[in-house]
N, C-alpha and C. Protein backbone atom coordinates (compact mmCIF):
# COMPACT_ATOMS: atom_id res chain seq x y z
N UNK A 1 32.32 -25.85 0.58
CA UNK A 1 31.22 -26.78 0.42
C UNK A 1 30.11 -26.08 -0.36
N UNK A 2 29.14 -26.50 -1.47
CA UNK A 2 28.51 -25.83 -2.63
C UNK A 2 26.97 -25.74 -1.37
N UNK A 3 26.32 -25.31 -1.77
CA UNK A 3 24.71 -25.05 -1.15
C UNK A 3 24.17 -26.14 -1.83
N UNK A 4 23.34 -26.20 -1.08
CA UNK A 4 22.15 -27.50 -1.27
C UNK A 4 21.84 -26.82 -2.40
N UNK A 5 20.99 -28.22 -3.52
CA UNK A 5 20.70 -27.42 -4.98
C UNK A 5 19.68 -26.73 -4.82
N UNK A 6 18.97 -26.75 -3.96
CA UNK A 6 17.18 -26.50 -3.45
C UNK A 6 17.85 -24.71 -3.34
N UNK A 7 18.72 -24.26 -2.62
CA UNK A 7 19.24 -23.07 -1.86
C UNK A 7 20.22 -22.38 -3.55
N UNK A 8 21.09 -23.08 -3.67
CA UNK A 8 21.94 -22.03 -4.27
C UNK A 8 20.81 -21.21 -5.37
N UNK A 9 19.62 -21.47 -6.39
CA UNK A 9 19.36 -20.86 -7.10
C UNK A 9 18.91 -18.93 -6.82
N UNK A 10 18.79 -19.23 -5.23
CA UNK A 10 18.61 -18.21 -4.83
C UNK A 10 19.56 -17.18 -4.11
N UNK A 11 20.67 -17.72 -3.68
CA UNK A 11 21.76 -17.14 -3.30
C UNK A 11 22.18 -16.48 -3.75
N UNK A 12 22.09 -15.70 -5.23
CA UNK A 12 22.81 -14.68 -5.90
C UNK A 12 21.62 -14.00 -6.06
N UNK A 13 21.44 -12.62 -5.11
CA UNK A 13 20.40 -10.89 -5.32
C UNK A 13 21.55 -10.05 -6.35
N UNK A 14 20.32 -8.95 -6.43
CA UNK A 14 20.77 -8.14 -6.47
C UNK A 14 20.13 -6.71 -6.27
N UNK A 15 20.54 -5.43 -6.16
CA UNK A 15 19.78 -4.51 -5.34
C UNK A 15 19.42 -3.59 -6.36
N UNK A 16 18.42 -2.89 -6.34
CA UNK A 16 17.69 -2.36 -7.64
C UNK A 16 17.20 -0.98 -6.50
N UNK A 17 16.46 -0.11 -7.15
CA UNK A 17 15.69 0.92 -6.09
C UNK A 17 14.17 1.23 -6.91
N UNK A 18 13.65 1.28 -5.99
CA UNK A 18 12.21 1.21 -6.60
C UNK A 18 11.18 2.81 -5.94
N UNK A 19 11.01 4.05 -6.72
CA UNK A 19 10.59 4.96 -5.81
C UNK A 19 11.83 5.17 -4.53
N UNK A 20 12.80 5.10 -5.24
CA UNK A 20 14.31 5.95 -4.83
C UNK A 20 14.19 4.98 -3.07
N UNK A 21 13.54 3.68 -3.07
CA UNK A 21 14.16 3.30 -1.91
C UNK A 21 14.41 1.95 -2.31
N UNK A 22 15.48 1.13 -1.49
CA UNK A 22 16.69 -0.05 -2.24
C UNK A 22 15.76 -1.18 -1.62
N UNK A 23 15.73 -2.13 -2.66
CA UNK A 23 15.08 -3.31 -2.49
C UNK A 23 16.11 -4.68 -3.28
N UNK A 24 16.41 -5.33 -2.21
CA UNK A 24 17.32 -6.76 -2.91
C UNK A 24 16.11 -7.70 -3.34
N UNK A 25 16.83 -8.20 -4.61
CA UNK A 25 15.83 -9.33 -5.12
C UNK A 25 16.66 -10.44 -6.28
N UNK A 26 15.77 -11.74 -6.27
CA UNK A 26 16.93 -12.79 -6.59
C UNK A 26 17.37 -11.88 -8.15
N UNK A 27 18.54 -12.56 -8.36
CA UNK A 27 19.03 -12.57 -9.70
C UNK A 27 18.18 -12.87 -10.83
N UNK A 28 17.98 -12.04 -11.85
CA UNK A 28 16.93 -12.75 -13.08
C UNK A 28 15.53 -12.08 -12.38
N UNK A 29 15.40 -11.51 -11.79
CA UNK A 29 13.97 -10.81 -11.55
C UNK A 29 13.36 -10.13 -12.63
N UNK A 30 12.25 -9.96 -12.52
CA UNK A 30 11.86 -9.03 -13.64
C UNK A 30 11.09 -7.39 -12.87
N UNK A 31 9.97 -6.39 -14.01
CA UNK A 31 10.16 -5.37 -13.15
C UNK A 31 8.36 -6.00 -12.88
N UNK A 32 7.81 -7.05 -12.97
CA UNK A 32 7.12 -7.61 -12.40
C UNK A 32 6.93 -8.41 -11.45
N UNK A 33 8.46 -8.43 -10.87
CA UNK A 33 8.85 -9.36 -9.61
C UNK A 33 8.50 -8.42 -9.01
N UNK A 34 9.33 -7.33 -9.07
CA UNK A 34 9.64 -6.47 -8.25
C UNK A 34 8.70 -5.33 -8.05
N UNK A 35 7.58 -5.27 -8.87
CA UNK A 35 6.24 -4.45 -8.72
C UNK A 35 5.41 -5.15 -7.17
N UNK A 36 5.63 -6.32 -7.34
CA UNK A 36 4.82 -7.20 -6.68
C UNK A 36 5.64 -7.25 -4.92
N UNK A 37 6.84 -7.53 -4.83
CA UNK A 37 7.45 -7.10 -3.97
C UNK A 37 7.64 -5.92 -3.33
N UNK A 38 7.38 -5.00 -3.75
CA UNK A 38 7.22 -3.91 -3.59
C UNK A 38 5.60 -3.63 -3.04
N UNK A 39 4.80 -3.65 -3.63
CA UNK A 39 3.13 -4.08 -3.21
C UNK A 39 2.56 -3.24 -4.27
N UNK A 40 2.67 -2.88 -5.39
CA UNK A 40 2.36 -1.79 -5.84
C UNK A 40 1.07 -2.22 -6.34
N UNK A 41 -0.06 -1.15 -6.40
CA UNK A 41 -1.50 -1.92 -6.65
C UNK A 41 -1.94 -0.92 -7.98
N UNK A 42 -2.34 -1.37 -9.02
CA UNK A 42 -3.09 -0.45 -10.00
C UNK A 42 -3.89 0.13 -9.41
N UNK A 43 -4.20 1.19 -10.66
CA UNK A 43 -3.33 1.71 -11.68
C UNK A 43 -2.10 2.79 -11.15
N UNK A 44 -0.75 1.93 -12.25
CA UNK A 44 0.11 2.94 -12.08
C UNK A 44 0.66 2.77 -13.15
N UNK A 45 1.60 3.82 -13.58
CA UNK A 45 2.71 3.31 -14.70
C UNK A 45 3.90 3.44 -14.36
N UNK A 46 5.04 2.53 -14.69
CA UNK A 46 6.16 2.33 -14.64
C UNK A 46 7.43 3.18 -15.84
N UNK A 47 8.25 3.35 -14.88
CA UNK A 47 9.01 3.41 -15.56
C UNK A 47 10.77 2.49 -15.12
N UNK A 48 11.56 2.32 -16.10
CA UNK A 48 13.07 1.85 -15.63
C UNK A 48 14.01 2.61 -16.11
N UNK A 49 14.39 3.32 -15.13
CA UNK A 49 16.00 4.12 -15.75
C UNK A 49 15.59 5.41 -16.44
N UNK A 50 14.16 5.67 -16.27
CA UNK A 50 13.72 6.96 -16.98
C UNK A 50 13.05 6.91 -18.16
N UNK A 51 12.46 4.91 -18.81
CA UNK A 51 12.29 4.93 -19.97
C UNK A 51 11.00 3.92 -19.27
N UNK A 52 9.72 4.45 -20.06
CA UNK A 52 8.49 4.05 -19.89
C UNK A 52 8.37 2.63 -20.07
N UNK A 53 7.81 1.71 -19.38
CA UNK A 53 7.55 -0.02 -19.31
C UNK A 53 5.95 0.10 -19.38
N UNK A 54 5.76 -0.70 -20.63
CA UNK A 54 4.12 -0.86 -21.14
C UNK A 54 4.25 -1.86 -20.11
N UNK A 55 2.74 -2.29 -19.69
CA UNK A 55 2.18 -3.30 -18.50
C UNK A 55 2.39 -4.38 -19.12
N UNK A 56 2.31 -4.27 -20.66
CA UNK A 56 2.60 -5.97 -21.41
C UNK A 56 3.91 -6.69 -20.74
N UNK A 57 4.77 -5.44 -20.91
CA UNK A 57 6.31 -5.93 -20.86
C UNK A 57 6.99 -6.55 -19.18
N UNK A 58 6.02 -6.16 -18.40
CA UNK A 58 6.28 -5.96 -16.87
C UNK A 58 7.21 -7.63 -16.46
N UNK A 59 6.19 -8.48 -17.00
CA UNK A 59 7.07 -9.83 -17.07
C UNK A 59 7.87 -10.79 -17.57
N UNK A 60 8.29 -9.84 -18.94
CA UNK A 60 9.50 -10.18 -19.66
C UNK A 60 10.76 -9.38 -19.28
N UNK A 61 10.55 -8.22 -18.84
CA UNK A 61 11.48 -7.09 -18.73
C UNK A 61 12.44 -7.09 -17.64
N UNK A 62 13.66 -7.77 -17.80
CA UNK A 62 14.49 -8.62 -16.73
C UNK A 62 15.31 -6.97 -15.98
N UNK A 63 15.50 -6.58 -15.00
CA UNK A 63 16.32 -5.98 -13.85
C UNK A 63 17.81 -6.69 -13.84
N UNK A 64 18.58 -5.70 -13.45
CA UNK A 64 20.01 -5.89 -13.16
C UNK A 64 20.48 -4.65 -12.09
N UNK A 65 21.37 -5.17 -11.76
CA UNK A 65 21.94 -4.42 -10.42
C UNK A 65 22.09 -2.80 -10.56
N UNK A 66 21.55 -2.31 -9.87
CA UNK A 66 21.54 -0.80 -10.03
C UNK A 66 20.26 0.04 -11.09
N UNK A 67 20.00 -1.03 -11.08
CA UNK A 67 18.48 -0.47 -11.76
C UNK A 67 17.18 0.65 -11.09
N UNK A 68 16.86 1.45 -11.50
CA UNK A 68 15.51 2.42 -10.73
C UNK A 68 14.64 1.96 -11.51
N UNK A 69 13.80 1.97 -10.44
CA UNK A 69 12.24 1.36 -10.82
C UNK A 69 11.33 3.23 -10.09
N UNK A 70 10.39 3.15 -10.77
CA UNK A 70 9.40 5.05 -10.50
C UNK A 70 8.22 4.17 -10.98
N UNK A 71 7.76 4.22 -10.08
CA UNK A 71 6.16 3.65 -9.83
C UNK A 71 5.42 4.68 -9.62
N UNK A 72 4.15 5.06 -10.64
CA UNK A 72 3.60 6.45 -10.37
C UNK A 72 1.99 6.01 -10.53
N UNK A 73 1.51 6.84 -9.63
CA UNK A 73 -0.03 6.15 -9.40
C UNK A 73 -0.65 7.62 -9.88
N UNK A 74 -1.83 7.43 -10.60
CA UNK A 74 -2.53 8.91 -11.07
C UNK A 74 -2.90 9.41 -9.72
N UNK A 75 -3.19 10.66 -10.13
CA UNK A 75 -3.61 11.64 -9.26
C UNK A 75 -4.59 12.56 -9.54
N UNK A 76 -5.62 12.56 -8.52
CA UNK A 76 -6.82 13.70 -9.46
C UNK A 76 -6.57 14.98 -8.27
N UNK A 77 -7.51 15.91 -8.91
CA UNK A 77 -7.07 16.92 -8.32
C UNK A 77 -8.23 18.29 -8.67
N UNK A 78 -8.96 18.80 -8.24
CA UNK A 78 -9.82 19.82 -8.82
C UNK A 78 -9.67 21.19 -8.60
């Protein structure tokens, strides 16, 4: 029997890791879904897979399964 149409769009995750800990999120996410799910609060900069994400790109820049997300917040220090 298929899922209600309201339900199936969300029925297919997938699991990504964000700061090396695993977070499921729908299919088609971006790394601005998943900043936000995550709670992450500026300023930080991103990176995916080891390759730097400008803040422009955060909500075009679609995730797929097995993806790392490194969320890095400055740090001062004297």
């Amino acid at each position: 029997m298929p899922l209600a149409p309201s339900i199936e769009p969300y029925s297919n995750t997938m699991d990504i890791h964000i700061n090396q800990k695993p977070l499921s999120l729908p299919e088609g996410a971006t790394v601005a879904d998943a900043l936000a799910a995550f709670g992450a609060r500026p300023p930080f900069a991103v990176a995916l897979n080891g390759d730097f994400v400008a803040r422009a790109q955060h909500a075009a820049r679609a995730l797929h399964t097995g993806d790392r997300l490194d969320v890095v917040q400055p740090v001062a220090g004297g």
